[in-house]
C-alpha atoms as a PDB file:
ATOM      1  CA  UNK A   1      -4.300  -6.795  17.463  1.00  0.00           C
ATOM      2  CA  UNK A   2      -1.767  -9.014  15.900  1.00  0.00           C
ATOM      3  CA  UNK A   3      -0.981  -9.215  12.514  1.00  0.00           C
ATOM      4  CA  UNK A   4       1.524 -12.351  12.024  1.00  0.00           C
ATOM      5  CA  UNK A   5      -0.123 -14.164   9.280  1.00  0.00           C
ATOM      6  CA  UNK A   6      -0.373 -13.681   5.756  1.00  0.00           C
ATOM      7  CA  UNK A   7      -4.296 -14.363   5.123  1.00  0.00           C
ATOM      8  CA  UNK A   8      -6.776 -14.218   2.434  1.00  0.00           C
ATOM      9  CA  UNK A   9      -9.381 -12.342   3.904  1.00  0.00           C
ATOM     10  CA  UNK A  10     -12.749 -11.602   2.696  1.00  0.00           C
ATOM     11  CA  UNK A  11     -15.061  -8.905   3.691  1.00  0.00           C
ATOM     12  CA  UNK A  12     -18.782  -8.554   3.789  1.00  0.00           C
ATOM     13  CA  UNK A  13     -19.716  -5.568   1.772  1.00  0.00           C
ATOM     14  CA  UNK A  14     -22.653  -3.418   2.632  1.00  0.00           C
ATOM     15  CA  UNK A  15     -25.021  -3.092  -0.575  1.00  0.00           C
ATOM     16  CA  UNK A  16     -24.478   0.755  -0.434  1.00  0.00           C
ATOM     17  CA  UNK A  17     -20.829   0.900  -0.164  1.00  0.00           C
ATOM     18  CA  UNK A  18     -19.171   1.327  -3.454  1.00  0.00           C
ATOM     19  CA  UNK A  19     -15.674   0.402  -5.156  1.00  0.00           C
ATOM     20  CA  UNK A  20     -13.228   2.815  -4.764  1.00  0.00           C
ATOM     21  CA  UNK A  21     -10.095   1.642  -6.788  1.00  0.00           C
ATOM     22  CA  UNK A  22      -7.369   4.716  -7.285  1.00  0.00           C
ATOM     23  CA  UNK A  23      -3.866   4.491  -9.031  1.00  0.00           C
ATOM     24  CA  UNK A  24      -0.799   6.276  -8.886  1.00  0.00           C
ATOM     25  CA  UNK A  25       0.866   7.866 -12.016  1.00  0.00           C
ATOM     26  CA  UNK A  26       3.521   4.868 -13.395  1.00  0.00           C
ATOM     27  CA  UNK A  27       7.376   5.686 -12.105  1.00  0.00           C
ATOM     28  CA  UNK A  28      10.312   4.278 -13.641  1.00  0.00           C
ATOM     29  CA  UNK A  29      13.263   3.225 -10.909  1.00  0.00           C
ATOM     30  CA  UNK A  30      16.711   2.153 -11.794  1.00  0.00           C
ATOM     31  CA  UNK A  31      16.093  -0.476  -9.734  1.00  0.00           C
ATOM     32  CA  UNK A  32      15.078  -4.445 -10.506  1.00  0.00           C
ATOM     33  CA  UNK A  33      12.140  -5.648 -10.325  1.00  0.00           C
ATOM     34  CA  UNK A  34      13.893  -8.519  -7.920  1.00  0.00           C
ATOM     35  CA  UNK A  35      15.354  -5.965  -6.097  1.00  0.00           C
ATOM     36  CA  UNK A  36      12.005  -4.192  -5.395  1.00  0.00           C
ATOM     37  CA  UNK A  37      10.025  -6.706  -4.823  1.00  0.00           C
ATOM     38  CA  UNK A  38      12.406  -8.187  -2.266  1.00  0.00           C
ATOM     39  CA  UNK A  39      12.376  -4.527  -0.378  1.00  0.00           C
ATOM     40  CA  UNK A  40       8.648  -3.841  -0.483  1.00  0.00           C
ATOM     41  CA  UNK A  41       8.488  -7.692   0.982  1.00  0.00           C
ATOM     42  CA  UNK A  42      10.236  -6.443   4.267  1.00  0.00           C
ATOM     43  CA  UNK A  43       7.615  -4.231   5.999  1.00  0.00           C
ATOM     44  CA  UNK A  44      10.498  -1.921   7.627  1.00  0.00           C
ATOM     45  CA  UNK A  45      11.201  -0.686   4.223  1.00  0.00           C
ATOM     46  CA  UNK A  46       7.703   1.531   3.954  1.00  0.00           C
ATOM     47  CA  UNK A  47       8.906   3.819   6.259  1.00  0.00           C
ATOM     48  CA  UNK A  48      11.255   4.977   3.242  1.00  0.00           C
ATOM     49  CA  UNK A  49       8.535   5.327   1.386  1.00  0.00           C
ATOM     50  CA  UNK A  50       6.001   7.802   3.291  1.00  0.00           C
ATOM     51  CA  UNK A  51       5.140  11.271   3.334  1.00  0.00           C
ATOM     52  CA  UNK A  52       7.262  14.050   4.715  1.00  0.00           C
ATOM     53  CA  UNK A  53       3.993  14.461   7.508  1.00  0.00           C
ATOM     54  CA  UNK A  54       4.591  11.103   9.216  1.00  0.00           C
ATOM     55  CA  UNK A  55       3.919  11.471  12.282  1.00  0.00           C
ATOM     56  CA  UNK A  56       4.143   7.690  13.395  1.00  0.00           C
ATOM     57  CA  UNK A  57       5.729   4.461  11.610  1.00  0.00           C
ATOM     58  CA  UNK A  58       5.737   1.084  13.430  1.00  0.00           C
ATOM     59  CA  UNK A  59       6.920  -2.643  12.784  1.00  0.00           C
ATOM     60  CA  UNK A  60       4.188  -4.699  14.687  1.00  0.00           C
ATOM     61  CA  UNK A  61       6.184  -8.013  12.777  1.00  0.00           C
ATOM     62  CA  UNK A  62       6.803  -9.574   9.377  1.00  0.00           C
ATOM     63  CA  UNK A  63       4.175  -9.047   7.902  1.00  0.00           C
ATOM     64  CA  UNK A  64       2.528  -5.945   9.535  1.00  0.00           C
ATOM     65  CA  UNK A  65       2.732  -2.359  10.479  1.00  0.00           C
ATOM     66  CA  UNK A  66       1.156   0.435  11.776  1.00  0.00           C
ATOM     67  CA  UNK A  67       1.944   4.164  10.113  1.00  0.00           C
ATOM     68  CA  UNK A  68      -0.135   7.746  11.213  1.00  0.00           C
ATOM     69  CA  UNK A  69       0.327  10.488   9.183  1.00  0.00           C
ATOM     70  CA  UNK A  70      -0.582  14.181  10.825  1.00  0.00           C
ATOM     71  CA  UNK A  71      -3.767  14.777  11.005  1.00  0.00           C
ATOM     72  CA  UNK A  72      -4.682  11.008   9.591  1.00  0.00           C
ATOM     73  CA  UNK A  73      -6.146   8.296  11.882  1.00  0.00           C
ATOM     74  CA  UNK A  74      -3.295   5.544  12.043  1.00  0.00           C
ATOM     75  CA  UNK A  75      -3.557   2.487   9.832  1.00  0.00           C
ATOM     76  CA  UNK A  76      -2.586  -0.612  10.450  1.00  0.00           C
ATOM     77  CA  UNK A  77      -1.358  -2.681   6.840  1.00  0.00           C
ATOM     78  CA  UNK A  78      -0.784  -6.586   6.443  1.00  0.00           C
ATOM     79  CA  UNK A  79       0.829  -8.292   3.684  1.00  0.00           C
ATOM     80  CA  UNK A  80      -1.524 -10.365   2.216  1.00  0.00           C
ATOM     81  CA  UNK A  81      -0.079 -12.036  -0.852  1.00  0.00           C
ATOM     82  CA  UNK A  82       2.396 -11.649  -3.644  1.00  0.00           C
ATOM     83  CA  UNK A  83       3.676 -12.617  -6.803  1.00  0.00           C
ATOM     84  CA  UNK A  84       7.350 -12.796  -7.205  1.00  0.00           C
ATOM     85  CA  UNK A  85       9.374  -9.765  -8.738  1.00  0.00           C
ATOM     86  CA  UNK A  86       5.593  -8.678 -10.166  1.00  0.00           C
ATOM     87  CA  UNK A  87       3.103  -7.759  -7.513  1.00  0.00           C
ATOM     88  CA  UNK A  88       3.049  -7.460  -3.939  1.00  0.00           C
ATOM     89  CA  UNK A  89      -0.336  -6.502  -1.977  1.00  0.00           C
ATOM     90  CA  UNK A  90      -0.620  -5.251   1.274  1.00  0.00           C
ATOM     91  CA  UNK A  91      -4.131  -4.556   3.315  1.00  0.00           C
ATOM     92  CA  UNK A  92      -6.120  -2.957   6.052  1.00  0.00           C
ATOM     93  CA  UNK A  93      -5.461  -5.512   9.163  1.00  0.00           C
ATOM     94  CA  UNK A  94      -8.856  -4.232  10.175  1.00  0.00           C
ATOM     95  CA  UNK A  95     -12.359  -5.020   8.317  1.00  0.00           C
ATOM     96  CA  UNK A  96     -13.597  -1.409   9.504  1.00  0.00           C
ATOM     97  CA  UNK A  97     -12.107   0.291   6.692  1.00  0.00           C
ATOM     98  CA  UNK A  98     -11.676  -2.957   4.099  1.00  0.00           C
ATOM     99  CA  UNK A  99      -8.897  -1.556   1.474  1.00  0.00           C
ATOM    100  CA  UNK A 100      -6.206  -3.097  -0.078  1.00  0.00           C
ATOM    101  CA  UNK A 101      -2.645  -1.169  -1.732  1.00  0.00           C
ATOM    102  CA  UNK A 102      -1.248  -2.949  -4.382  1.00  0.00           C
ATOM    103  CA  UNK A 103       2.446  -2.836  -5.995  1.00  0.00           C
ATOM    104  CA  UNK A 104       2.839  -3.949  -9.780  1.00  0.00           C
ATOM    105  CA  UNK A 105       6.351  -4.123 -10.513  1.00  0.00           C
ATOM    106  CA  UNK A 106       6.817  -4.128 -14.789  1.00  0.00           C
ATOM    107  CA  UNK A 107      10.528  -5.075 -15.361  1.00  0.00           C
ATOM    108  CA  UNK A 108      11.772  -2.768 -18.155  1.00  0.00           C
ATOM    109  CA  UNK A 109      15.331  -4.339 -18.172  1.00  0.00           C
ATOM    110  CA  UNK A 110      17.271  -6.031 -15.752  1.00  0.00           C
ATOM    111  CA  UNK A 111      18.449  -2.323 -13.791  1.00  0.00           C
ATOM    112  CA  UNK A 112      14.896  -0.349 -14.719  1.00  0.00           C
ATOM    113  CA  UNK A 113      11.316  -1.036 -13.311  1.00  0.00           C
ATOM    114  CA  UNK A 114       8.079   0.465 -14.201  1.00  0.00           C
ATOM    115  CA  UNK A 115       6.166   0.518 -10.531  1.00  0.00           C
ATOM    116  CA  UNK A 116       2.539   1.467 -10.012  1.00  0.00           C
ATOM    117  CA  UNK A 117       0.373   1.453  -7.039  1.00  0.00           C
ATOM    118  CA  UNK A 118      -3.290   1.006  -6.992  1.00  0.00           C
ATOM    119  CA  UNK A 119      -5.316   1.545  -4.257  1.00  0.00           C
ATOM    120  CA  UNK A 120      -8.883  -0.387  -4.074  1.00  0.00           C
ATOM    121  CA  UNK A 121     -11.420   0.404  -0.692  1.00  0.00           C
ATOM    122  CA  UNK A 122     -15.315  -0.189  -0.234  1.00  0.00           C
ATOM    123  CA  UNK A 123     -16.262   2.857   1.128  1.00  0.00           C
ATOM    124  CA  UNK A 124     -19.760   4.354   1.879  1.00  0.00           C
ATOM    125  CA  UNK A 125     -20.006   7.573  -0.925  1.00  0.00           C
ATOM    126  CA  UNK A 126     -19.944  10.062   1.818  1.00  0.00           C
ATOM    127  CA  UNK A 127     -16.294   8.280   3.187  1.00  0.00           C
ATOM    128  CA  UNK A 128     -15.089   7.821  -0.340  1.00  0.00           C
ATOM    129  CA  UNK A 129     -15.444  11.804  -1.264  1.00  0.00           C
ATOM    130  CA  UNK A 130     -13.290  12.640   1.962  1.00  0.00           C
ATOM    131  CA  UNK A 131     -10.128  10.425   1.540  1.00  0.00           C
ATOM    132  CA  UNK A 132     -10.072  10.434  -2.102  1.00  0.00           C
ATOM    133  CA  UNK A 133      -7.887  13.339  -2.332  1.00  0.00           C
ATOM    134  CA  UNK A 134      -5.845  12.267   0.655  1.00  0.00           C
ATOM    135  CA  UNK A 135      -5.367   8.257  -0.321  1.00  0.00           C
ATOM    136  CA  UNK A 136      -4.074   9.632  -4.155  1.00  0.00           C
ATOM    137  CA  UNK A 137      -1.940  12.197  -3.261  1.00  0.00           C
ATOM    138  CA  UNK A 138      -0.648   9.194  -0.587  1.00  0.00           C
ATOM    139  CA  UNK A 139      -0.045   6.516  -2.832  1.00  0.00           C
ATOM    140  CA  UNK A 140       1.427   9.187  -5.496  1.00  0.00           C
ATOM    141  CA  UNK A 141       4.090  10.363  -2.939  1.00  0.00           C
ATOM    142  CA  UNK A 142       4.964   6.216  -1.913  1.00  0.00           C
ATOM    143  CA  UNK A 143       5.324   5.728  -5.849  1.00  0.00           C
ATOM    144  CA  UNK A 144       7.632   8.906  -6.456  1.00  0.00           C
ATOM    145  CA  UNK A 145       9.460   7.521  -3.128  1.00  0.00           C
ATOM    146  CA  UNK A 146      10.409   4.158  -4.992  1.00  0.00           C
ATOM    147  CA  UNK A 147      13.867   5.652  -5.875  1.00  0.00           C
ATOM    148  CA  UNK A 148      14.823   5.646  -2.257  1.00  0.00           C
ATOM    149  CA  UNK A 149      14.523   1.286  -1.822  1.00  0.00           C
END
């Protein structure tokens, strides 16, 4: 599967699937928002970012890459779109589980950035309850990573 292209995609949502939009606890980082919106924009940078149980971590190219934690199928994530310095949004490159992860960058100052992820999947209820408590505690440890960009 390739994922070179940034694209707008849109998925077809079963009627019994539901929302499932999670967000991680705000972090500050003595960082720029320039600065950290230039680094999440380069793909290799994630690997910074993950859990201590990585078991896998991948560039497929630009725009894509491919990341297994133990005991975790392997995902595959695409940048999709972003705003300069402000947001940057990264999804599933496959419509099987549709989910996007999205980074808002909140300049404080010119050296301090308030980061947040959110974290928004259309799962069926039975799905949803089983990675709930995985995906948070996820995006919680790539927001506390932040420092290390």
């Amino acid at each position: 599967m390739e994922c070179r292209s940034l694209n707008h995609t849109q998925y077809t949502i079963n009627n019994k699937q539901k929302n499932m939009n999670l967000e991680s606890p705000k972090v500050n980082v003595a960082k720029s928002a320039e600065y950290l919106f230039n680094a999440l924009n380069d793909v290799k940078n994630f690997e910074k970012l993950m859990p201590e149980n990585i078991a896998k971590f991948e560039v497929i190219d630009e725009n894509c890459f491919e990341f297994g934690l133990k005991g975790m199928p392997e995902i595959k994530l695409v940048k999709k779109w972003g705003t300069p310095n402000s947001q940057i949004v990264l999804g599933a490159a496959s419509s099987k589980l549709p989910f996007t992860l999205t980074g808002n960058l909140n300049a404080i100052d010119a050296d301090n950035t308030e980061v947040q992820l959110a974290f928004e999947g259309d799962f069926n209820p039975m799905m949803a309850m089983m990675i709930k408590g995985p995906i948070t505690k996820f995006i919680e440890t790539l927001a506390q990573n932040m420092g290390k960009l």
